[in-house]
PDB file of N, CA and C in Angstrom:
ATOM      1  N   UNK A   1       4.947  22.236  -3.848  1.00  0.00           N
ATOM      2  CA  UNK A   1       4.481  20.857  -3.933  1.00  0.00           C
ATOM      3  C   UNK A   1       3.168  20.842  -4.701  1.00  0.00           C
ATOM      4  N   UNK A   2       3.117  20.027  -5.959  1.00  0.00           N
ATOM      5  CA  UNK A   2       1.623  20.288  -6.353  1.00  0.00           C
ATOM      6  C   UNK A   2       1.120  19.200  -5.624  1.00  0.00           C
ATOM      7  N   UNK A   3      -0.578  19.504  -6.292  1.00  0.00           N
ATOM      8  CA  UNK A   3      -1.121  18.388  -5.572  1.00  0.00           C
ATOM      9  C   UNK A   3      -1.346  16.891  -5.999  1.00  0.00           C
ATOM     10  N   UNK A   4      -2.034  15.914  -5.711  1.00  0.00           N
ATOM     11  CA  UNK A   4      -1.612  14.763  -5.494  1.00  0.00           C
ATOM     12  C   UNK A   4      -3.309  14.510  -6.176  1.00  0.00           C
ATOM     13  N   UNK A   5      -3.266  13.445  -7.034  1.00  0.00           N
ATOM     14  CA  UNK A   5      -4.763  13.307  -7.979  1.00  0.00           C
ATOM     15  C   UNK A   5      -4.970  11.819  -7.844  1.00  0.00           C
ATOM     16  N   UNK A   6      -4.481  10.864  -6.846  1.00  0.00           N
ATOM     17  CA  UNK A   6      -5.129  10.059  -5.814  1.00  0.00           C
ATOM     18  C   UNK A   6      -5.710   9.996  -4.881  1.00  0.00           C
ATOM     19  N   UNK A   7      -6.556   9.056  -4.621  1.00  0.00           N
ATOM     20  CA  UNK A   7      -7.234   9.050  -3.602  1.00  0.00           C
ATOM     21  C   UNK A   7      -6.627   8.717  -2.269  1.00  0.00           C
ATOM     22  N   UNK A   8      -7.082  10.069  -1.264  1.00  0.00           N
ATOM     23  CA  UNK A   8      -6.145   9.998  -0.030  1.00  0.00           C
ATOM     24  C   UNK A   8      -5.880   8.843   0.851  1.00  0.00           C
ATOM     25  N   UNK A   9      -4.781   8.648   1.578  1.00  0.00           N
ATOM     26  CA  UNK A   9      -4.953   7.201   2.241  1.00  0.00           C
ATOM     27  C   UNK A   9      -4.899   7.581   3.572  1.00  0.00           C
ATOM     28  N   UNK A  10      -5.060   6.942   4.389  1.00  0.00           N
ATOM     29  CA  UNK A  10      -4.467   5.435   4.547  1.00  0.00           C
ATOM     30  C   UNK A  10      -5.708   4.265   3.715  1.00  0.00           C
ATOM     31  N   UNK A  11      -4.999   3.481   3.255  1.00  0.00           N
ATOM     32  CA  UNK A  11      -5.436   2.846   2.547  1.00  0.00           C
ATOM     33  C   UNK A  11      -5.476   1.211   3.102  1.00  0.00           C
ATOM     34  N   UNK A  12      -6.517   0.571   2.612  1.00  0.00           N
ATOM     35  CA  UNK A  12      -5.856  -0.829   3.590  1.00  0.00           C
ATOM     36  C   UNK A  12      -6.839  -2.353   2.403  1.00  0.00           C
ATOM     37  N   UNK A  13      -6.210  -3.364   2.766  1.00  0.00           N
ATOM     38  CA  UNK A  13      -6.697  -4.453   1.707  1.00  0.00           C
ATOM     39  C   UNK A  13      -7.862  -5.537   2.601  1.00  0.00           C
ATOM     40  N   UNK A  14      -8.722  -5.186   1.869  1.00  0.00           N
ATOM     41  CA  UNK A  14     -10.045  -5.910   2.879  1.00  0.00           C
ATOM     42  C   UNK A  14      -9.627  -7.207   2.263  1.00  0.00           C
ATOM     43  N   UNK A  15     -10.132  -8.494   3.066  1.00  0.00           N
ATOM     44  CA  UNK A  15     -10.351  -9.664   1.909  1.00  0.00           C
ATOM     45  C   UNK A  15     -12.165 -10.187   2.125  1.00  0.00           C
ATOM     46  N   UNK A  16     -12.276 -10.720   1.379  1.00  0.00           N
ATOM     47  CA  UNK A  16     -13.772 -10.815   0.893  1.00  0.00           C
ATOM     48  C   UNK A  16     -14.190 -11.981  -0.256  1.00  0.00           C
ATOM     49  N   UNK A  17     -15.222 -11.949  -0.902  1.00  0.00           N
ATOM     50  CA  UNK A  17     -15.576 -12.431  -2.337  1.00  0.00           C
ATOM     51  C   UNK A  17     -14.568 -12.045  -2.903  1.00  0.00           C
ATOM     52  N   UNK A  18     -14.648 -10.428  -3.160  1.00  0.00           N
ATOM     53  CA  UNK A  18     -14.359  -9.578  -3.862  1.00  0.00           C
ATOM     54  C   UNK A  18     -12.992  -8.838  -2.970  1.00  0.00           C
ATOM     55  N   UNK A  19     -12.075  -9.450  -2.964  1.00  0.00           N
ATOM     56  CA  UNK A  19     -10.845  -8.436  -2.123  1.00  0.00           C
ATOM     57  C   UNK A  19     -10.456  -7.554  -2.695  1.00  0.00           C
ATOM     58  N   UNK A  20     -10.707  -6.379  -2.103  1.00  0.00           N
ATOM     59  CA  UNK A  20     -10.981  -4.623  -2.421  1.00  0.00           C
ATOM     60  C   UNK A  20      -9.713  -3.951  -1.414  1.00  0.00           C
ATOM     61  N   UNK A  21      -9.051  -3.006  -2.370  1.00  0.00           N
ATOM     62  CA  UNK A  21      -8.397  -2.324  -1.887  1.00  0.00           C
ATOM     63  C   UNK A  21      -9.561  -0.601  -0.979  1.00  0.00           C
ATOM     64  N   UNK A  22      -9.481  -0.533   0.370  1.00  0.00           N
ATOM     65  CA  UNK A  22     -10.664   0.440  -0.187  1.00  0.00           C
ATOM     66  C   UNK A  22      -9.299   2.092   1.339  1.00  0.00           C
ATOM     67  N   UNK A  23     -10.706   3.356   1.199  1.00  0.00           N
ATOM     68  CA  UNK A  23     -10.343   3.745   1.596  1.00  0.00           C
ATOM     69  C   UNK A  23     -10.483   3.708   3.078  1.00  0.00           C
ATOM     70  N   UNK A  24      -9.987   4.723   4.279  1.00  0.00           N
ATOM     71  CA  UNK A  24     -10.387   4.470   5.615  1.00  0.00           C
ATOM     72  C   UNK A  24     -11.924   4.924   5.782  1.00  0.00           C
ATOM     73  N   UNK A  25     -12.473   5.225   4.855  1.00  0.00           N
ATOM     74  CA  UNK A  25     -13.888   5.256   4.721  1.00  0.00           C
ATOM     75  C   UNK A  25     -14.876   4.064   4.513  1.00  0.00           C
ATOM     76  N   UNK A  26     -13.669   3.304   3.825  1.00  0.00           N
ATOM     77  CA  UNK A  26     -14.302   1.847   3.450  1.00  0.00           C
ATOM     78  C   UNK A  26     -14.861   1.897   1.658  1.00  0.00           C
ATOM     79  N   UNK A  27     -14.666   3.119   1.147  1.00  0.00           N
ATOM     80  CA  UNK A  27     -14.638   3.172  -0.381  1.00  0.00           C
ATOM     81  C   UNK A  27     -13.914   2.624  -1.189  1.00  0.00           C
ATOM     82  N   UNK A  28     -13.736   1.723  -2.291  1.00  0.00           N
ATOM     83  CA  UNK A  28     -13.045   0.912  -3.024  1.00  0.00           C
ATOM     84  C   UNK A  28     -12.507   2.009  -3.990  1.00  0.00           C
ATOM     85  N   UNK A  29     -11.011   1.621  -3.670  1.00  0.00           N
ATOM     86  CA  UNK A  29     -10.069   2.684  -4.766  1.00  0.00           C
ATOM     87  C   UNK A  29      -9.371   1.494  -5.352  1.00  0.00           C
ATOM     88  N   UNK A  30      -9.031   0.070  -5.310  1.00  0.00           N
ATOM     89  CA  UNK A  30      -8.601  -0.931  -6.304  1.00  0.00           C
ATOM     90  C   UNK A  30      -9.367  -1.888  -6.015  1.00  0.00           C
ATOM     91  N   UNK A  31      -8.978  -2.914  -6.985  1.00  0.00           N
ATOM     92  CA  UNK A  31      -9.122  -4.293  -6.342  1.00  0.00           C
ATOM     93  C   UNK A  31      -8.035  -5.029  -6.621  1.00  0.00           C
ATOM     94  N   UNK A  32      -7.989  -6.538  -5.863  1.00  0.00           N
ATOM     95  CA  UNK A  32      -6.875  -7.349  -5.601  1.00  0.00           C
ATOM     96  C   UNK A  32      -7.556  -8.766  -6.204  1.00  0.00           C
ATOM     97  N   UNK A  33      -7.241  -9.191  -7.375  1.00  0.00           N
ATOM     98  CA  UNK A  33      -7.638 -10.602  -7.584  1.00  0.00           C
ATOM     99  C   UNK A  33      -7.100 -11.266  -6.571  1.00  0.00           C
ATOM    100  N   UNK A  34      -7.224 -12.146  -5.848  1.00  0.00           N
ATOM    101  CA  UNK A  34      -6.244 -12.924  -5.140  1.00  0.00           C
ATOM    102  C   UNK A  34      -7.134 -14.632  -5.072  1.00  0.00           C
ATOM    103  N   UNK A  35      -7.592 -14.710  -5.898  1.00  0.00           N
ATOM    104  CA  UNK A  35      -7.731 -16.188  -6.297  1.00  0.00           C
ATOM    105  C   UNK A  35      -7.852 -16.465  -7.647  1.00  0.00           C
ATOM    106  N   UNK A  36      -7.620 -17.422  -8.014  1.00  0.00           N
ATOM    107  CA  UNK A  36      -7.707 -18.012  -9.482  1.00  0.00           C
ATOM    108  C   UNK A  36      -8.799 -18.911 -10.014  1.00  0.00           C
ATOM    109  N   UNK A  37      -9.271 -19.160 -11.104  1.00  0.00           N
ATOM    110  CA  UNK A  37     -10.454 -19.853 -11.306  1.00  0.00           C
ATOM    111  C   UNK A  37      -9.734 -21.720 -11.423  1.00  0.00           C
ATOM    112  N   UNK A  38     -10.320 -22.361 -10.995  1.00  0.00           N
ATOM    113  CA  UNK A  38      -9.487 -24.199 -11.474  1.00  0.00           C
ATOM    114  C   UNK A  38     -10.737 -24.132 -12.483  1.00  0.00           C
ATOM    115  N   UNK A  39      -9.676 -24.923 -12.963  1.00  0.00           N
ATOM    116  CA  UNK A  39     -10.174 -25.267 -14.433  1.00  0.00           C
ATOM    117  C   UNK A  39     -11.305 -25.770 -14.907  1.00  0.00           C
ATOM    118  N   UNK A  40     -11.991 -26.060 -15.514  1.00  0.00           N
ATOM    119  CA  UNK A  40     -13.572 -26.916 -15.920  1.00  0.00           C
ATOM    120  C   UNK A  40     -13.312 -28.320 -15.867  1.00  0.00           C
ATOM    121  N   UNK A  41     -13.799 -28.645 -15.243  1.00  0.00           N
ATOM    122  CA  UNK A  41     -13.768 -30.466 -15.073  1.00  0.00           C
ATOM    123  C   UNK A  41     -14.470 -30.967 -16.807  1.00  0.00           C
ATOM    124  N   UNK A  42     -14.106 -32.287 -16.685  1.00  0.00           N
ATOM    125  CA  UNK A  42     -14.303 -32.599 -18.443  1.00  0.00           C
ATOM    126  C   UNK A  42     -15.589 -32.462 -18.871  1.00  0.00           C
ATOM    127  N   UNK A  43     -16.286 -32.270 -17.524  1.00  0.00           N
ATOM    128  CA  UNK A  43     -18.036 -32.652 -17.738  1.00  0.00           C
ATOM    129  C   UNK A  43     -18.612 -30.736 -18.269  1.00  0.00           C
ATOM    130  N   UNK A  44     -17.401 -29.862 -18.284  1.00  0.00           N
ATOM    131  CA  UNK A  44     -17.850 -28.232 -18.411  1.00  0.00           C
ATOM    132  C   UNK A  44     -18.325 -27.805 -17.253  1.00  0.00           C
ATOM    133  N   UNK A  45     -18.424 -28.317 -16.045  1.00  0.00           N
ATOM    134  CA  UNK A  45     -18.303 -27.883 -14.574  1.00  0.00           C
ATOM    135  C   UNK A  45     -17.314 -27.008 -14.192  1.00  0.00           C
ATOM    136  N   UNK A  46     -17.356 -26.283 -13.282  1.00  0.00           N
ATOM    137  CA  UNK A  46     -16.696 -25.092 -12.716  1.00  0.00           C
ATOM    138  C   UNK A  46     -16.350 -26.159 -11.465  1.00  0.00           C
ATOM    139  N   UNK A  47     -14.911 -25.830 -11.623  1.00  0.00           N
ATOM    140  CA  UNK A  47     -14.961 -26.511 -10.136  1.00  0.00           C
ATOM    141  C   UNK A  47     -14.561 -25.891  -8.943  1.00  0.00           C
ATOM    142  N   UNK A  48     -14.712 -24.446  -8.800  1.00  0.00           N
ATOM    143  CA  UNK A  48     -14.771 -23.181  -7.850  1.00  0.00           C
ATOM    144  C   UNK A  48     -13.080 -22.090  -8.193  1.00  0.00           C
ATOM    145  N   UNK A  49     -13.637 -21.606  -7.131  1.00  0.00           N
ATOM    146  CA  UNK A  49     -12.217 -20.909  -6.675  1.00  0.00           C
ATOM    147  C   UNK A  49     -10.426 -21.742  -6.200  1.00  0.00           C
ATOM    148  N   UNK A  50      -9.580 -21.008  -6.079  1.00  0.00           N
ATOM    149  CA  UNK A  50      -8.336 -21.342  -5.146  1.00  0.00           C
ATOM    150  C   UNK A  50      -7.879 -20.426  -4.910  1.00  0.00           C
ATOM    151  N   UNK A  51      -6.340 -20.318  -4.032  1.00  0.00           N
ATOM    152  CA  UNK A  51      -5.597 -19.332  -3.613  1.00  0.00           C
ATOM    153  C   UNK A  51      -4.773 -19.156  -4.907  1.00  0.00           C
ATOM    154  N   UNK A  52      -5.099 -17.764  -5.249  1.00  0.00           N
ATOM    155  CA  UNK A  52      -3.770 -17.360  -6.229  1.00  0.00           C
ATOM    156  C   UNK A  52      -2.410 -17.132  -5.414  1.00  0.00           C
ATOM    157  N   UNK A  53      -1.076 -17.218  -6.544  1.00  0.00           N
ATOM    158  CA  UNK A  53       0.228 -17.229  -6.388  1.00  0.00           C
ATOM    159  C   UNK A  53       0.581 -15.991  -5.113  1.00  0.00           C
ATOM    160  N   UNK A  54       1.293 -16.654  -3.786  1.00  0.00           N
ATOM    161  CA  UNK A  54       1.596 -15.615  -2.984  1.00  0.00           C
ATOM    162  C   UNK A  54       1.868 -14.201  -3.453  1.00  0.00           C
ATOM    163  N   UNK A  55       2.808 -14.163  -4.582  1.00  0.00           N
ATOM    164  CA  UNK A  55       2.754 -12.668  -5.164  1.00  0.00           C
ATOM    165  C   UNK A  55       2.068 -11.658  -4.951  1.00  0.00           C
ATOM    166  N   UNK A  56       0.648 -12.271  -5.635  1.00  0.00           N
ATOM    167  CA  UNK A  56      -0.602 -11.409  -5.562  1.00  0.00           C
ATOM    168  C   UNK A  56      -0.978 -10.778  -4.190  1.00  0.00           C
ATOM    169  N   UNK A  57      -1.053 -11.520  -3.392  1.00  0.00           N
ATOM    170  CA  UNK A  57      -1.187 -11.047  -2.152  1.00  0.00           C
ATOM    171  C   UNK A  57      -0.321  -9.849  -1.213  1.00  0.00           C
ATOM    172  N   UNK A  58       1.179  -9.742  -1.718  1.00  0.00           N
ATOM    173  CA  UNK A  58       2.193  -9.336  -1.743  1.00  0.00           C
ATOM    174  C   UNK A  58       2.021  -7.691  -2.301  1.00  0.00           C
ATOM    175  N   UNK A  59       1.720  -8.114  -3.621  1.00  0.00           N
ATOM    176  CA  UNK A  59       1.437  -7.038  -4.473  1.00  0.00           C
ATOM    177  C   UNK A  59       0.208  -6.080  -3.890  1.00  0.00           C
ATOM    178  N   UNK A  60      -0.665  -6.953  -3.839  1.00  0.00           N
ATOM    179  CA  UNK A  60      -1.785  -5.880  -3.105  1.00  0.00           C
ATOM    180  C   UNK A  60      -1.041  -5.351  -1.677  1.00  0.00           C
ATOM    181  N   UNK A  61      -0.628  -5.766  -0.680  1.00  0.00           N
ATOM    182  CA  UNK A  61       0.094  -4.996   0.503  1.00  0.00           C
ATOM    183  C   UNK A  61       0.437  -4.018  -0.210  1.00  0.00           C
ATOM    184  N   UNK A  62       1.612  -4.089  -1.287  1.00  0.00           N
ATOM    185  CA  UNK A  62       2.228  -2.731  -1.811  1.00  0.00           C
ATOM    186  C   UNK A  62       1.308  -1.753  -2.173  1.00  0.00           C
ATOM    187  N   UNK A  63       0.366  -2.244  -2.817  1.00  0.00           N
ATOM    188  CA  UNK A  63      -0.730  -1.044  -3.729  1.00  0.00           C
ATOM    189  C   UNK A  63      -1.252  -0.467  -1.917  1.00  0.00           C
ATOM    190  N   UNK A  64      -1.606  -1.465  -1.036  1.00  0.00           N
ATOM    191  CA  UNK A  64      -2.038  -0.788   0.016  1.00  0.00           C
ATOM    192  C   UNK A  64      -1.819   0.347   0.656  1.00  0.00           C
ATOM    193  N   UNK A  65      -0.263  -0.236   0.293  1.00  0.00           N
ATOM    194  CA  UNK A  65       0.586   1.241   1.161  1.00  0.00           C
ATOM    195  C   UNK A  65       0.988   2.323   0.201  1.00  0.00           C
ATOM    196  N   UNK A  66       0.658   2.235  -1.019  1.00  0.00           N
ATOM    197  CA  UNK A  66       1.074   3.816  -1.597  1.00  0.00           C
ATOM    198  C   UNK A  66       1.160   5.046  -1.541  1.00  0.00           C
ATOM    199  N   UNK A  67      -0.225   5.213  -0.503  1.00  0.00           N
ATOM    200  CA  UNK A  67      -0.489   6.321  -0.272  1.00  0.00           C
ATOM    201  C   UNK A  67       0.183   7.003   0.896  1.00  0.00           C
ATOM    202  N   UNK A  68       0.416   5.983   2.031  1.00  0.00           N
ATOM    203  CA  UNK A  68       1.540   6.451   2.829  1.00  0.00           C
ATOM    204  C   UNK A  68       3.036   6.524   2.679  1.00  0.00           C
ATOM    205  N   UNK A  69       3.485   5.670   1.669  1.00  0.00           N
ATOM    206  CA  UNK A  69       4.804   5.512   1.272  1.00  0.00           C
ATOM    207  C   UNK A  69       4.974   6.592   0.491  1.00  0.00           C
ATOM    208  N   UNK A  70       4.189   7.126  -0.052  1.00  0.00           N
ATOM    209  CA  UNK A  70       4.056   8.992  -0.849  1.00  0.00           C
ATOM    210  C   UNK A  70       4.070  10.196   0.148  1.00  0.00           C
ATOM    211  N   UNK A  71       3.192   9.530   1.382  1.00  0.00           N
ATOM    212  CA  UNK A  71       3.215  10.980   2.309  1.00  0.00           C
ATOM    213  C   UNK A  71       4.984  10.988   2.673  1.00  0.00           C
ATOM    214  N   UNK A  72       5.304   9.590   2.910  1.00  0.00           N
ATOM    215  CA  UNK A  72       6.345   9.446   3.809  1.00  0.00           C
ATOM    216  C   UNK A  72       7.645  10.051   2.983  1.00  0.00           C
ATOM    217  N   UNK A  73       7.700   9.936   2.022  1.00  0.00           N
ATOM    218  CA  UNK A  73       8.588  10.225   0.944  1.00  0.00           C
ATOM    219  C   UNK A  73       9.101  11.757   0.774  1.00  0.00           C
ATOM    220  N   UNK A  74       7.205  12.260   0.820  1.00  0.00           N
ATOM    221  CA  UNK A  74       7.478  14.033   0.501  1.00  0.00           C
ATOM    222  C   UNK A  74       7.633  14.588   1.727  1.00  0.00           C
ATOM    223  N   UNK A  75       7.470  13.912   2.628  1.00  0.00           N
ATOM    224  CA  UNK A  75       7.750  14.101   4.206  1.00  0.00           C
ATOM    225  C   UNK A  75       9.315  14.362   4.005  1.00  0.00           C
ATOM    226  N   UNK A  76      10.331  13.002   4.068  1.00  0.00           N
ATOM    227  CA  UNK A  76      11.556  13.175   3.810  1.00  0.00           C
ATOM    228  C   UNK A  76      12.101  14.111   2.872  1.00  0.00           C
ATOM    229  N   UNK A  77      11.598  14.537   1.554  1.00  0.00           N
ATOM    230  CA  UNK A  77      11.936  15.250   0.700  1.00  0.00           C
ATOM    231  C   UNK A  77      12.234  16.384   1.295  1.00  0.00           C
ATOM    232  N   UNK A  78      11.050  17.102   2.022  1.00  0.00           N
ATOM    233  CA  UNK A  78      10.683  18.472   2.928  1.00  0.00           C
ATOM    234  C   UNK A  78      12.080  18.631   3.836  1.00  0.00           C
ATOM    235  N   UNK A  79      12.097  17.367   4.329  1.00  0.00           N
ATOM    236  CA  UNK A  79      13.017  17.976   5.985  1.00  0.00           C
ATOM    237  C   UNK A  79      14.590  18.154   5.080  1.00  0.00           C
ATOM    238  N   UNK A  80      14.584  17.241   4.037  1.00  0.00           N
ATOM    239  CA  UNK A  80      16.121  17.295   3.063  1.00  0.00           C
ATOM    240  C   UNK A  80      15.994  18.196   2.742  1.00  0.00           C
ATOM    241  N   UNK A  81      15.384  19.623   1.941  1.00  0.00           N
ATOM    242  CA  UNK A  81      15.288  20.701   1.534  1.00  0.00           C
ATOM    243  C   UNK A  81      15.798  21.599   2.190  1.00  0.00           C
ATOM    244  N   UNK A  82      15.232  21.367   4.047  1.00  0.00           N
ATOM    245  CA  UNK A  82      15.101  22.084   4.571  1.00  0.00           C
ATOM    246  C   UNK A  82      16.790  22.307   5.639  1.00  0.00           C
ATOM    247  N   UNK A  83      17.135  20.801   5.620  1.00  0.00           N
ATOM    248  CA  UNK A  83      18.109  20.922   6.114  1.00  0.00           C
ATOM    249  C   UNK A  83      19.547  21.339   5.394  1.00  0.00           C
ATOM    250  N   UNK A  84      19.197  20.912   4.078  1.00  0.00           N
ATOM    251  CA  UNK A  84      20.230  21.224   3.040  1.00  0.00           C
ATOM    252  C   UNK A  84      20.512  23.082   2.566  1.00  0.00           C
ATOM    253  N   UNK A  85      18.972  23.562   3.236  1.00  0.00           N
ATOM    254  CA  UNK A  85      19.426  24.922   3.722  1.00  0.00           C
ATOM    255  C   UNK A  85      19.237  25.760   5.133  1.00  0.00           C
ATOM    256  N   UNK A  86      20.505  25.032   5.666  1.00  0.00           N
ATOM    257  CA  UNK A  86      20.715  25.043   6.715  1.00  0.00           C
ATOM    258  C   UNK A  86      19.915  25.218   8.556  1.00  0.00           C
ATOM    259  N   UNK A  87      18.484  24.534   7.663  1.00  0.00           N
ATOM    260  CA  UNK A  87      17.787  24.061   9.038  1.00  0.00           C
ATOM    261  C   UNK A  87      18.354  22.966  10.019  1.00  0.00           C
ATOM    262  N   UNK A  88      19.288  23.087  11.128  1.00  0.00           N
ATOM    263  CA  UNK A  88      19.286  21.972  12.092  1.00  0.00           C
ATOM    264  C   UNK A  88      18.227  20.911  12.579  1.00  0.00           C
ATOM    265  N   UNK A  89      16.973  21.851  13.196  1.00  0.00           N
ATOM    266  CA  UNK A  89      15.753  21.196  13.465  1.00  0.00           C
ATOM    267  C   UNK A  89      15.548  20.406  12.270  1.00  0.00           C
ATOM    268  N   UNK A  90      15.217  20.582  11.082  1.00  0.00           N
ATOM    269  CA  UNK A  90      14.975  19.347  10.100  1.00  0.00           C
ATOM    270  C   UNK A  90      16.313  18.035   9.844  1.00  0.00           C
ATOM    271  N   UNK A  91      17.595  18.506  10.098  1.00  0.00           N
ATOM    272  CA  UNK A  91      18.461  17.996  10.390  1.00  0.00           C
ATOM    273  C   UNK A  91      18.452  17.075  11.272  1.00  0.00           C
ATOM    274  N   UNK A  92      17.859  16.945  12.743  1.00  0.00           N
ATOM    275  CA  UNK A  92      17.120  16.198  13.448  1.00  0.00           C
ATOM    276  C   UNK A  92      16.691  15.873  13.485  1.00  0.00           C
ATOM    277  N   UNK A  93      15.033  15.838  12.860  1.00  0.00           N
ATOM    278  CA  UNK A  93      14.167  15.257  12.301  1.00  0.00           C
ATOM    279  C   UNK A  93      14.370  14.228  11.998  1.00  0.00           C
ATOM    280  N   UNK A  94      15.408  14.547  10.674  1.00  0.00           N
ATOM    281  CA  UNK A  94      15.778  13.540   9.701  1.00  0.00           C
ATOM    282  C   UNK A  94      16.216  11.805  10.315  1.00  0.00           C
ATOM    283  N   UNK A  95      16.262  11.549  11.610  1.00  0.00           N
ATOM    284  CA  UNK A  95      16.996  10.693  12.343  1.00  0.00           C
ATOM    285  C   UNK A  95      15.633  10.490  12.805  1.00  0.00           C
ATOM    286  N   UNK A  96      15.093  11.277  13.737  1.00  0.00           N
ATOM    287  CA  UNK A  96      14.484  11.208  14.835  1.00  0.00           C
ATOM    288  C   UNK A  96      12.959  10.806  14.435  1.00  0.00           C
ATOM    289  N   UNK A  97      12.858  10.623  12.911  1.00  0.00           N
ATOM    290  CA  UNK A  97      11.555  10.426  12.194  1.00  0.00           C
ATOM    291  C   UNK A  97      11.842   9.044  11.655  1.00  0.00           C
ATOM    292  N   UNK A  98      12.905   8.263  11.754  1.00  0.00           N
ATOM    293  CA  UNK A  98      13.366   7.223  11.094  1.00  0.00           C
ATOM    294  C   UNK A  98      11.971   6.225  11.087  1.00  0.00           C
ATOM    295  N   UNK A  99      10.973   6.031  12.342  1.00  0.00           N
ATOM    296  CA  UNK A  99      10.330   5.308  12.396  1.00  0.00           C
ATOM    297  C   UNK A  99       9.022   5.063  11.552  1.00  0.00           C
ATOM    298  N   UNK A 100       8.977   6.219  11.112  1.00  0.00           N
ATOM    299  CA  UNK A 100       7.832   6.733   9.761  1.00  0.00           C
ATOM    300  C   UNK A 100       8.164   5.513   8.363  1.00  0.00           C
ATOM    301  N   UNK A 101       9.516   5.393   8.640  1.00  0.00           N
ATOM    302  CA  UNK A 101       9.804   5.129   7.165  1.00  0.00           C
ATOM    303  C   UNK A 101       9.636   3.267   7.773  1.00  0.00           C
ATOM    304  N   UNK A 102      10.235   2.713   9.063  1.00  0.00           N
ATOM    305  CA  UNK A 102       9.983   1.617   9.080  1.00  0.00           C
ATOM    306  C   UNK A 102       8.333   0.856   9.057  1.00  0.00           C
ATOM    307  N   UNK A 103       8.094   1.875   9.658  1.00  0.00           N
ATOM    308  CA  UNK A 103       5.995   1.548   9.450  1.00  0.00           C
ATOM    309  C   UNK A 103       5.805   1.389   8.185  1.00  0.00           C
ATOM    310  N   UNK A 104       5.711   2.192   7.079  1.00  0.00           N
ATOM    311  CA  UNK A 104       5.409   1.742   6.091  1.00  0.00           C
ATOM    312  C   UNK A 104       6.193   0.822   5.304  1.00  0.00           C
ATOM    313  N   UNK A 105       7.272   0.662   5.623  1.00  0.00           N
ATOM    314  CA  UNK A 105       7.909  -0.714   4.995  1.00  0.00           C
ATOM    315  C   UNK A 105       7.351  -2.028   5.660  1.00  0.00           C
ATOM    316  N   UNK A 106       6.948  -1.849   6.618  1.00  0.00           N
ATOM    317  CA  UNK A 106       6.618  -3.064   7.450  1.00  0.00           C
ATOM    318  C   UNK A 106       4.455  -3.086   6.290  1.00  0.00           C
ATOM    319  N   UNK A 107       4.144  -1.785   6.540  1.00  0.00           N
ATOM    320  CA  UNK A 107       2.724  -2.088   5.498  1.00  0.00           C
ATOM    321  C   UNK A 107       2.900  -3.083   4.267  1.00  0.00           C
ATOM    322  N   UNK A 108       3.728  -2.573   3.536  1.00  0.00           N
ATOM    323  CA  UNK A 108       4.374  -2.788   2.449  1.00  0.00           C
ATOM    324  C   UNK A 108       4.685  -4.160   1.943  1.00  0.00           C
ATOM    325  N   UNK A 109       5.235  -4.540   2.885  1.00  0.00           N
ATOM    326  CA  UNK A 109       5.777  -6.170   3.196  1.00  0.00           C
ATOM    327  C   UNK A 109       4.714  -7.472   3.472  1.00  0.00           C
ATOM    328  N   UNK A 110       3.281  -6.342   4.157  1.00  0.00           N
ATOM    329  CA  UNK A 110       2.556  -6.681   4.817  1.00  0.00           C
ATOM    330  C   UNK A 110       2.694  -7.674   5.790  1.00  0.00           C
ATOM    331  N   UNK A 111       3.136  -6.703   6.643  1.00  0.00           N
ATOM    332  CA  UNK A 111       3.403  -7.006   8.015  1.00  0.00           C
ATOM    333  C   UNK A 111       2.689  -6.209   9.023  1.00  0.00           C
ATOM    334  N   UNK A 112       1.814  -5.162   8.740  1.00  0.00           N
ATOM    335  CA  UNK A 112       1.427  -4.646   9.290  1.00  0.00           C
ATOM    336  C   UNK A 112      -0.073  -4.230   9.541  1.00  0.00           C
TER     337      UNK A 112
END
């Protein structure tokens, strides 16, 4: 397995001014636009912030969870290797770990 040249997670989406993807340290490894500018009123006024398109919000959950949806992945990869030469115990696993994979789909979705 080589190694991995992201920054480790768990990872999670603060919201803020500035909504920052950061680490469980609280270090910023992305950011998440998640508002949009409204337009200039006729006078060249700013007339603030709004909520950007649900998407965005969506999208950042996903970036959130990458880093576990990678552990979880090479996790599964491992026990398939292992069972495909003829480990039972990873064979078991393979079932008995099912819940790994629903957690991070539920991050993902942000649901979690």
């Amino acid at each position: 397995m080589s190694e991995t040249k992201f920054t480790p997670g768990p990872w999670r989406l603060r919201h803020g001014s500035e909504s920052k993807i950061e680490n469980i340290a609280g270090r910023k490894v992305a950011t998440a636009d998640l508002q949009d500018m409204q337009p200039y009123s006729p006078w060249g006024q700013m007339r603030g912030r709004i909520a950007a398109p649900p998407e965005r919000k969506a999208n950042a959950a996903l970036i959130a969870a990458a880093p576990e949806m990678y552990y979880v992945l090479q996790h599964y990869f491992d026990l398939l290797e292992q069972a495909n030469n003829g480990d039972a115990v990873a064979e078991f696993k393979l079932f008995e770990d099912i819940v790994l994979i629903e957690q991070v789909l539920m991050k993902a979705r942000g649901e979690a």
